[in-house]
PDB file of N, CA and C in Angstrom:
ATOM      1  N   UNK A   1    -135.787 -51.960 -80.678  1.00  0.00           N
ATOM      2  CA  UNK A   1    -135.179 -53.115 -81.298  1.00  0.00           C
ATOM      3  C   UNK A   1    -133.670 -53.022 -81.132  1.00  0.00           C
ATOM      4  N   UNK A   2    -133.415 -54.147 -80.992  1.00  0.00           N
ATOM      5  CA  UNK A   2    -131.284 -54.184 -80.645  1.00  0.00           C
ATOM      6  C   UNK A   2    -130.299 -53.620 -81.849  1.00  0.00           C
ATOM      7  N   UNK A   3    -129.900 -53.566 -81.289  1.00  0.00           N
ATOM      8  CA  UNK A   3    -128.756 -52.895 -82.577  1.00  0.00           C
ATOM      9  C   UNK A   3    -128.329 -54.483 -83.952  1.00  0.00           C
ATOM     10  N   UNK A   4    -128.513 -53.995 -84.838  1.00  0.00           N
ATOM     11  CA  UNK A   4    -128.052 -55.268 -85.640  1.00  0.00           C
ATOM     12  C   UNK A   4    -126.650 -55.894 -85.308  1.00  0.00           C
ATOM     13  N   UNK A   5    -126.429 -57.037 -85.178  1.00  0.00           N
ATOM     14  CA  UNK A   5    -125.268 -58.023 -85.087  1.00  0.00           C
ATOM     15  C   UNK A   5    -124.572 -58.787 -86.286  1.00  0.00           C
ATOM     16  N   UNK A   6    -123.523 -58.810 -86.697  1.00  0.00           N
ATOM     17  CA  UNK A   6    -123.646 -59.696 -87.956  1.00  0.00           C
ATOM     18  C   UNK A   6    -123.235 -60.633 -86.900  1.00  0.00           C
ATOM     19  N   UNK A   7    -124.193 -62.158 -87.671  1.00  0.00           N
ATOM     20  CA  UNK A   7    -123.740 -63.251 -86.975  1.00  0.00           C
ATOM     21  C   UNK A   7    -123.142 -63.735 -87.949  1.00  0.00           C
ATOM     22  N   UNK A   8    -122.242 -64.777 -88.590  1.00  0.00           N
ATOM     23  CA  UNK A   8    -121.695 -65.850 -89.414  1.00  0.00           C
ATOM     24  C   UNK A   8    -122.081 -67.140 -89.020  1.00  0.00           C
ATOM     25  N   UNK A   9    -122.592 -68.278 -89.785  1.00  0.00           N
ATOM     26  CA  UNK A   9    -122.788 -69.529 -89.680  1.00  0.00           C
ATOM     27  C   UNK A   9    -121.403 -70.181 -89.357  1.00  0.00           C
ATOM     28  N   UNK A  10    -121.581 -70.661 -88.315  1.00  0.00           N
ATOM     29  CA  UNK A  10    -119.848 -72.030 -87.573  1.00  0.00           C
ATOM     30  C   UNK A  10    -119.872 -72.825 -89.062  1.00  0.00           C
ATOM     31  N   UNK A  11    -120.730 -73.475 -89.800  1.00  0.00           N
ATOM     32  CA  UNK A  11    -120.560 -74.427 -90.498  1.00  0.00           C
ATOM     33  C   UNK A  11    -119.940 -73.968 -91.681  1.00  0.00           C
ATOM     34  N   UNK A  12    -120.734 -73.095 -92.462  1.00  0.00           N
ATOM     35  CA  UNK A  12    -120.459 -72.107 -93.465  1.00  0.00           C
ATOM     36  C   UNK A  12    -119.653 -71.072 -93.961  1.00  0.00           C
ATOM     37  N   UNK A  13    -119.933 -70.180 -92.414  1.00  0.00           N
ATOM     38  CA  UNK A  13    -118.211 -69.123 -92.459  1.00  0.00           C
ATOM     39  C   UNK A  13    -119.457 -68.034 -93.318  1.00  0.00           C
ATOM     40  N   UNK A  14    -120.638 -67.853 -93.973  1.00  0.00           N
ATOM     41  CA  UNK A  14    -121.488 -66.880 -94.311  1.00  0.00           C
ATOM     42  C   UNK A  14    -121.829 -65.985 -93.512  1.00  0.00           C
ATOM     43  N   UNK A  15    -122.689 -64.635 -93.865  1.00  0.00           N
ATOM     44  CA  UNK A  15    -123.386 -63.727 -92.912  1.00  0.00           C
ATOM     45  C   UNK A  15    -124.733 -64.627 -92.887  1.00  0.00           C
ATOM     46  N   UNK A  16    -125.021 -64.674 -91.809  1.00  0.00           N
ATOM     47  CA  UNK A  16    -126.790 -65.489 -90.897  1.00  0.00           C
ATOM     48  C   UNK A  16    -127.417 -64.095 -91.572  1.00  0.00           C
ATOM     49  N   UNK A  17    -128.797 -64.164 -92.376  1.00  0.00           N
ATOM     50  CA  UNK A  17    -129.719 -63.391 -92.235  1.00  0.00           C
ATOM     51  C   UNK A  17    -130.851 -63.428 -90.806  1.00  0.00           C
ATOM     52  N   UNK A  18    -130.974 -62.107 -90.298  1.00  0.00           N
ATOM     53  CA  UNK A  18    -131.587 -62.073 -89.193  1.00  0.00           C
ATOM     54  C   UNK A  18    -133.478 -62.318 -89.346  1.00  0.00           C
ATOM     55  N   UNK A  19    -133.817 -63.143 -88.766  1.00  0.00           N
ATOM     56  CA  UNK A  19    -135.961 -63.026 -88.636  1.00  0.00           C
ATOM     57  C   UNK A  19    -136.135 -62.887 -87.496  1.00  0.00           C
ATOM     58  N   UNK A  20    -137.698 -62.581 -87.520  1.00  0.00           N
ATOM     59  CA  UNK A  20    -138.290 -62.589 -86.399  1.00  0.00           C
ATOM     60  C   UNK A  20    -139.157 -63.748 -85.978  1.00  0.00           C
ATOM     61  N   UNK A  21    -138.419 -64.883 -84.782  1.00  0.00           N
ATOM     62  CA  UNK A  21    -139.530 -66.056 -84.658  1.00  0.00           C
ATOM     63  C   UNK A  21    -141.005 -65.324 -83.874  1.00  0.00           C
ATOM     64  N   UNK A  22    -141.896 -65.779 -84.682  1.00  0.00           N
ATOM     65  CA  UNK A  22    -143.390 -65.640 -84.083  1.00  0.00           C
ATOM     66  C   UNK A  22    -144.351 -67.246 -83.826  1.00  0.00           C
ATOM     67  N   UNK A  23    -145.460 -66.697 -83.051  1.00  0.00           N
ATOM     68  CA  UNK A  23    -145.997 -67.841 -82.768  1.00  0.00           C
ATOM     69  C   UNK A  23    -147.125 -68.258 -83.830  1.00  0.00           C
ATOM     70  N   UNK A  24    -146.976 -69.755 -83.970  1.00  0.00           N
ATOM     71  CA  UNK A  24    -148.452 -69.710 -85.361  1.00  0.00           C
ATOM     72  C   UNK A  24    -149.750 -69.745 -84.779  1.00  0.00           C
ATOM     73  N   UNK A  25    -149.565 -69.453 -83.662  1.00  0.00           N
ATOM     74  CA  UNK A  25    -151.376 -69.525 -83.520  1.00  0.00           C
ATOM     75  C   UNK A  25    -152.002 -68.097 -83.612  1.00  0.00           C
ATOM     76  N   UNK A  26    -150.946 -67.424 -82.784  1.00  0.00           N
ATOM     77  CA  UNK A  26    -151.814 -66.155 -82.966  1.00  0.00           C
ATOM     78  C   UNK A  26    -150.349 -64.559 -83.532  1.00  0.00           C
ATOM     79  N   UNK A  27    -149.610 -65.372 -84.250  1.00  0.00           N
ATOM     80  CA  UNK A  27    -148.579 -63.858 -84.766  1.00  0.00           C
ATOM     81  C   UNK A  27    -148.032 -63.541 -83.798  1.00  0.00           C
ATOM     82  N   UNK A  28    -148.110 -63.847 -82.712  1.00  0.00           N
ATOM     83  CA  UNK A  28    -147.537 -62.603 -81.271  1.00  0.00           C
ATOM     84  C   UNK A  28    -146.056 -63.330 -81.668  1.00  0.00           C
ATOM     85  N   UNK A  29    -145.115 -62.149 -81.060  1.00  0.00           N
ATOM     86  CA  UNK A  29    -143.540 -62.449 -81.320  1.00  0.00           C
ATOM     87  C   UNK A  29    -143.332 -63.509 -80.185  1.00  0.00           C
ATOM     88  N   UNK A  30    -142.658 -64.119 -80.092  1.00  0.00           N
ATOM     89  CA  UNK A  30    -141.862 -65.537 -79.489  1.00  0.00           C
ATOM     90  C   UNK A  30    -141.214 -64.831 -78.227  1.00  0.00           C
ATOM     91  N   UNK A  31    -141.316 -65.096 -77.218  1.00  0.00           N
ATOM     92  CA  UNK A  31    -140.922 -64.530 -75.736  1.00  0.00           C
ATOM     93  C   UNK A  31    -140.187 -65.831 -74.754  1.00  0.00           C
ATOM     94  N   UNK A  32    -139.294 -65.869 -73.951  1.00  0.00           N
ATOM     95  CA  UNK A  32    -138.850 -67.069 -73.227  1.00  0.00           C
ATOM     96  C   UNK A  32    -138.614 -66.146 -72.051  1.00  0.00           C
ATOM     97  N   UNK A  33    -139.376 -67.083 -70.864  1.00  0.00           N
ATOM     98  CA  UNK A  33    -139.424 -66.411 -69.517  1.00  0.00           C
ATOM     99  C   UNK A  33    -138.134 -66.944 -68.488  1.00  0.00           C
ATOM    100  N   UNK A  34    -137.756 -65.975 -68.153  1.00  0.00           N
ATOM    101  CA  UNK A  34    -136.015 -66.433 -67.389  1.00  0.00           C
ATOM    102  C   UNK A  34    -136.635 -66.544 -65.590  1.00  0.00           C
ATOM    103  N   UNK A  35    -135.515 -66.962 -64.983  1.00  0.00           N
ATOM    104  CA  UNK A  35    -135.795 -67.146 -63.937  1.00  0.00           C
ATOM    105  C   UNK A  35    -135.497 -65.931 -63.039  1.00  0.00           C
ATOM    106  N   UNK A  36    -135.375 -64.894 -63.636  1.00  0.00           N
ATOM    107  CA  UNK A  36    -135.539 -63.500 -62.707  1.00  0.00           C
ATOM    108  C   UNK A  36    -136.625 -62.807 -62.559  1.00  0.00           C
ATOM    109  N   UNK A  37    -137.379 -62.743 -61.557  1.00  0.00           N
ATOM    110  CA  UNK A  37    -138.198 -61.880 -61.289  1.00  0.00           C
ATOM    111  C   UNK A  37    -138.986 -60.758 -61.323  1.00  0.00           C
ATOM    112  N   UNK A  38    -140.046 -60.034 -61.867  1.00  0.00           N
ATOM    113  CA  UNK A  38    -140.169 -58.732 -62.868  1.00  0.00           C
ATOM    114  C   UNK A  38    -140.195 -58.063 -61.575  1.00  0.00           C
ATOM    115  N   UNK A  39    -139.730 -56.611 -62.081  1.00  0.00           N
ATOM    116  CA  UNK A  39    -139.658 -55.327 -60.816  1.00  0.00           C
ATOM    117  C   UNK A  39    -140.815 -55.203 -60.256  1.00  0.00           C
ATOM    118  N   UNK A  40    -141.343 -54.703 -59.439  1.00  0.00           N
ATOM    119  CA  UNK A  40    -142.067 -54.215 -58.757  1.00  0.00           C
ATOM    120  C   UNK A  40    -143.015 -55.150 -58.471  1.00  0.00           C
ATOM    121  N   UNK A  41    -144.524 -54.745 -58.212  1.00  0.00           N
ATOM    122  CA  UNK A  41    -145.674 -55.658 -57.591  1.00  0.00           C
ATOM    123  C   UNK A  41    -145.602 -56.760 -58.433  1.00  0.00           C
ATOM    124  N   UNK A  42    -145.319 -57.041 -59.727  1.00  0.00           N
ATOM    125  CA  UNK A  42    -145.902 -58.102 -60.238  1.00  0.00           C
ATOM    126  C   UNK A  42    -144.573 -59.173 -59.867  1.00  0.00           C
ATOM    127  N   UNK A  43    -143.332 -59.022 -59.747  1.00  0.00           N
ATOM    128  CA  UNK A  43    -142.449 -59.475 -59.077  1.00  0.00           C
ATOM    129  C   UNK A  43    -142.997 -59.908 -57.596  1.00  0.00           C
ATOM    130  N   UNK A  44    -143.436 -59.415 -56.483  1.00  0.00           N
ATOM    131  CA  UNK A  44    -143.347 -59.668 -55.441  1.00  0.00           C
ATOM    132  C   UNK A  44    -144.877 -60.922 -55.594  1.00  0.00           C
ATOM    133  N   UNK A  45    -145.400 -60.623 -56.518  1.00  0.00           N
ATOM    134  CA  UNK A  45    -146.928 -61.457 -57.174  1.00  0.00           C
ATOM    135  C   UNK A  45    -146.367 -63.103 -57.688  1.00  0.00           C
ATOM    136  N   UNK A  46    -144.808 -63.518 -58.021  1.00  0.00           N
ATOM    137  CA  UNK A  46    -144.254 -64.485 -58.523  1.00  0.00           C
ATOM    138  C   UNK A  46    -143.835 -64.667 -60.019  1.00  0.00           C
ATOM    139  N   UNK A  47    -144.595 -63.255 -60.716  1.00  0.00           N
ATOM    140  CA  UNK A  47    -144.287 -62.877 -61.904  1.00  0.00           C
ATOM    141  C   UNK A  47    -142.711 -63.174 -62.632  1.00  0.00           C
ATOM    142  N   UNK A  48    -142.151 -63.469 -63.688  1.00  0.00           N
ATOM    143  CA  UNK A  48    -140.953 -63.613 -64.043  1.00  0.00           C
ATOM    144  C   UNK A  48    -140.998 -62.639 -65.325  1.00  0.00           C
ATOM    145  N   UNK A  49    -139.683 -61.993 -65.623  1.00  0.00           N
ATOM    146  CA  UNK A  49    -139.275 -61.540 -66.498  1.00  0.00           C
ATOM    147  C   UNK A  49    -139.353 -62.438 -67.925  1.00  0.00           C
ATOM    148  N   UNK A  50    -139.740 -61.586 -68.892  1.00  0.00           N
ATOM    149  CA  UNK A  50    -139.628 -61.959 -70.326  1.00  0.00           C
ATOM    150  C   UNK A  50    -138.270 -61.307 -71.506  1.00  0.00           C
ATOM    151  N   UNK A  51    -137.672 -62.584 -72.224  1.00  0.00           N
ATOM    152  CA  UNK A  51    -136.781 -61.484 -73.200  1.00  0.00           C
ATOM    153  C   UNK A  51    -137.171 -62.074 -74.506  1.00  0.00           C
ATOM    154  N   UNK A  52    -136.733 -61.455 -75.575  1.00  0.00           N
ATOM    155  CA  UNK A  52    -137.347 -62.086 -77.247  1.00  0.00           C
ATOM    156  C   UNK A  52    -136.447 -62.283 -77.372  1.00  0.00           C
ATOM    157  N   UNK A  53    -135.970 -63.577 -78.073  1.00  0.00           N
ATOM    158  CA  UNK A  53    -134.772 -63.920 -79.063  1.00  0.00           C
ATOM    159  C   UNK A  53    -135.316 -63.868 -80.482  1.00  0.00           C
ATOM    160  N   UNK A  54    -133.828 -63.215 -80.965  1.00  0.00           N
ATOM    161  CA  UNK A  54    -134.047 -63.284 -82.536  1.00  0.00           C
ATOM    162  C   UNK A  54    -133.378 -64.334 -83.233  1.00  0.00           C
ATOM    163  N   UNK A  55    -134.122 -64.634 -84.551  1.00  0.00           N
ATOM    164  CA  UNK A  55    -133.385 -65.654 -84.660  1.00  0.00           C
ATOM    165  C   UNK A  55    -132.477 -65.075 -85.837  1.00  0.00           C
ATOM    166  N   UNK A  56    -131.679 -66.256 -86.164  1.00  0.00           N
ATOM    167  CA  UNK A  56    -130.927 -66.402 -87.593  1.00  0.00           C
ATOM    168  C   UNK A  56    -130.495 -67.383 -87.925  1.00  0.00           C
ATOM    169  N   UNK A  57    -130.518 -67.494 -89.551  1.00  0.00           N
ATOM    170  CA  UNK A  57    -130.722 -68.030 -90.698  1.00  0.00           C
ATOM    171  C   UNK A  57    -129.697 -68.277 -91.184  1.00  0.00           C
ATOM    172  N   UNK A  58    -129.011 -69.247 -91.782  1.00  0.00           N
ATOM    173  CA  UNK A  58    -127.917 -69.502 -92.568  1.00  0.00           C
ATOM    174  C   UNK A  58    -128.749 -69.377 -94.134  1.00  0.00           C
ATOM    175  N   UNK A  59    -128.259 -68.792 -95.033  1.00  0.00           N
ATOM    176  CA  UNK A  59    -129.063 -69.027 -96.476  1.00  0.00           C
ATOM    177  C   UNK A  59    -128.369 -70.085 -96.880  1.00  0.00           C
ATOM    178  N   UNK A  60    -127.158 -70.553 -96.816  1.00  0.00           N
ATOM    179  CA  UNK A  60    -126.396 -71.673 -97.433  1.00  0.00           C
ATOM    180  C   UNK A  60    -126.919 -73.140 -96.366  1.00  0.00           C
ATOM    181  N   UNK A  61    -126.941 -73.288 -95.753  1.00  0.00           N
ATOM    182  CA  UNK A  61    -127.087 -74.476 -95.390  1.00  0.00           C
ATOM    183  C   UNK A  61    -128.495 -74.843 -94.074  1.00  0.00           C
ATOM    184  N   UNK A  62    -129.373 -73.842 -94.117  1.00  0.00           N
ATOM    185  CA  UNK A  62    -130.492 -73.332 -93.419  1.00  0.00           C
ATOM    186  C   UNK A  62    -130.634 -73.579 -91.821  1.00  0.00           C
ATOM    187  N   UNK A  63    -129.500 -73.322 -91.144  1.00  0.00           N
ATOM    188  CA  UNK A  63    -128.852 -73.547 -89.937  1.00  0.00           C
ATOM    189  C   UNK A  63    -129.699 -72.487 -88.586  1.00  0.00           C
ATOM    190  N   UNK A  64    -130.556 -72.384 -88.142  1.00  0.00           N
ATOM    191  CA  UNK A  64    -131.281 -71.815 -87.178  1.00  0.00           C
ATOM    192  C   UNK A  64    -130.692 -71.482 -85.819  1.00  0.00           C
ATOM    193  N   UNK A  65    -130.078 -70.297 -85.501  1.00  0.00           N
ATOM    194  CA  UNK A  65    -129.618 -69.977 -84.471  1.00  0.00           C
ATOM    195  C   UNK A  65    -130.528 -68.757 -83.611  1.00  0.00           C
ATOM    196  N   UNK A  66    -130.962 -69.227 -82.294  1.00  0.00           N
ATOM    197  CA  UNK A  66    -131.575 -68.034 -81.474  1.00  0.00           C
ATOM    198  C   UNK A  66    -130.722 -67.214 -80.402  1.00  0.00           C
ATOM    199  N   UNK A  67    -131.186 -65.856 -80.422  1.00  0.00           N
ATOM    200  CA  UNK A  67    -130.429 -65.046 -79.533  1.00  0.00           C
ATOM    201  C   UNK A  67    -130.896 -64.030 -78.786  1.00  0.00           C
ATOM    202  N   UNK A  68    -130.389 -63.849 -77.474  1.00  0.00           N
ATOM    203  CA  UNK A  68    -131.369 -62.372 -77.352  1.00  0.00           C
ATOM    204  C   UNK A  68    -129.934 -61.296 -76.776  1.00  0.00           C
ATOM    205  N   UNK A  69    -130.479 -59.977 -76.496  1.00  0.00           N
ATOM    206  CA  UNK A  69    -129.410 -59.321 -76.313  1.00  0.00           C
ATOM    207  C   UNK A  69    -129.035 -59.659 -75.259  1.00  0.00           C
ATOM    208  N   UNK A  70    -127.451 -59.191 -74.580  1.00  0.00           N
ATOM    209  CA  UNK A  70    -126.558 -59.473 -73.628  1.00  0.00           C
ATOM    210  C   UNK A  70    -126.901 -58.932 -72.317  1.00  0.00           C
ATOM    211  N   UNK A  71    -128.062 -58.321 -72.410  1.00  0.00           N
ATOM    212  CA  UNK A  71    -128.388 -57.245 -71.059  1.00  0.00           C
ATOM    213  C   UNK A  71    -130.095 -57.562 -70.801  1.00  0.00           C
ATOM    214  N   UNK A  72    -130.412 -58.566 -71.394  1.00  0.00           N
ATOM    215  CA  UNK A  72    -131.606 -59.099 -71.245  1.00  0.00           C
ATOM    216  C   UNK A  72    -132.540 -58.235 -71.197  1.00  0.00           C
ATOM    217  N   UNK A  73    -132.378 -57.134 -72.215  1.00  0.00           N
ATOM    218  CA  UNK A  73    -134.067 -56.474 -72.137  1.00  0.00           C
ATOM    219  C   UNK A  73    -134.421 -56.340 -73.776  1.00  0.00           C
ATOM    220  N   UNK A  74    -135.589 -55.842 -73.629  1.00  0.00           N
ATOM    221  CA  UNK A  74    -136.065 -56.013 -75.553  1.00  0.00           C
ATOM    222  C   UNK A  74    -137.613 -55.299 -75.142  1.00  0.00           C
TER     223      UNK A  74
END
């Protein structure tokens, strides 16, 4: 898991509490597939890389921001 970030809400100027978006059908964590290619066979197969964004929360004004880390792995 990434190192914690404090984020602040733009609107608010608060600390964002951090969650984890999941999917409602089946719990699995929330994944967005980028347009780079996964290493090896499953890459050369047309496969694409996956990263998780986390989200965060404004408690004051319930403001939803997603993120993933800067080096795209998780």
């Amino acid at each position: 898991m990434p190192t914690e970030t404090q984020r602040r809400c733009p609107d608010c100027g608060v600390a964002m509490e951090r969650v984890t978006p999941v999917t409602s059908v089946d719990g699995e964590v929330l994944r967005l597939r980028t347009d780079e290619p996964k290493k090896g066979i499953l890459g050369s197969l047309g496969l694409k890389e996956t990263v998780q964004p986390y989200g965060y929360v404004c408690p004051e004004c319930g403001l939803v921001r997603f993120y993933v880390d800067a080096d795209g792995e998780s």
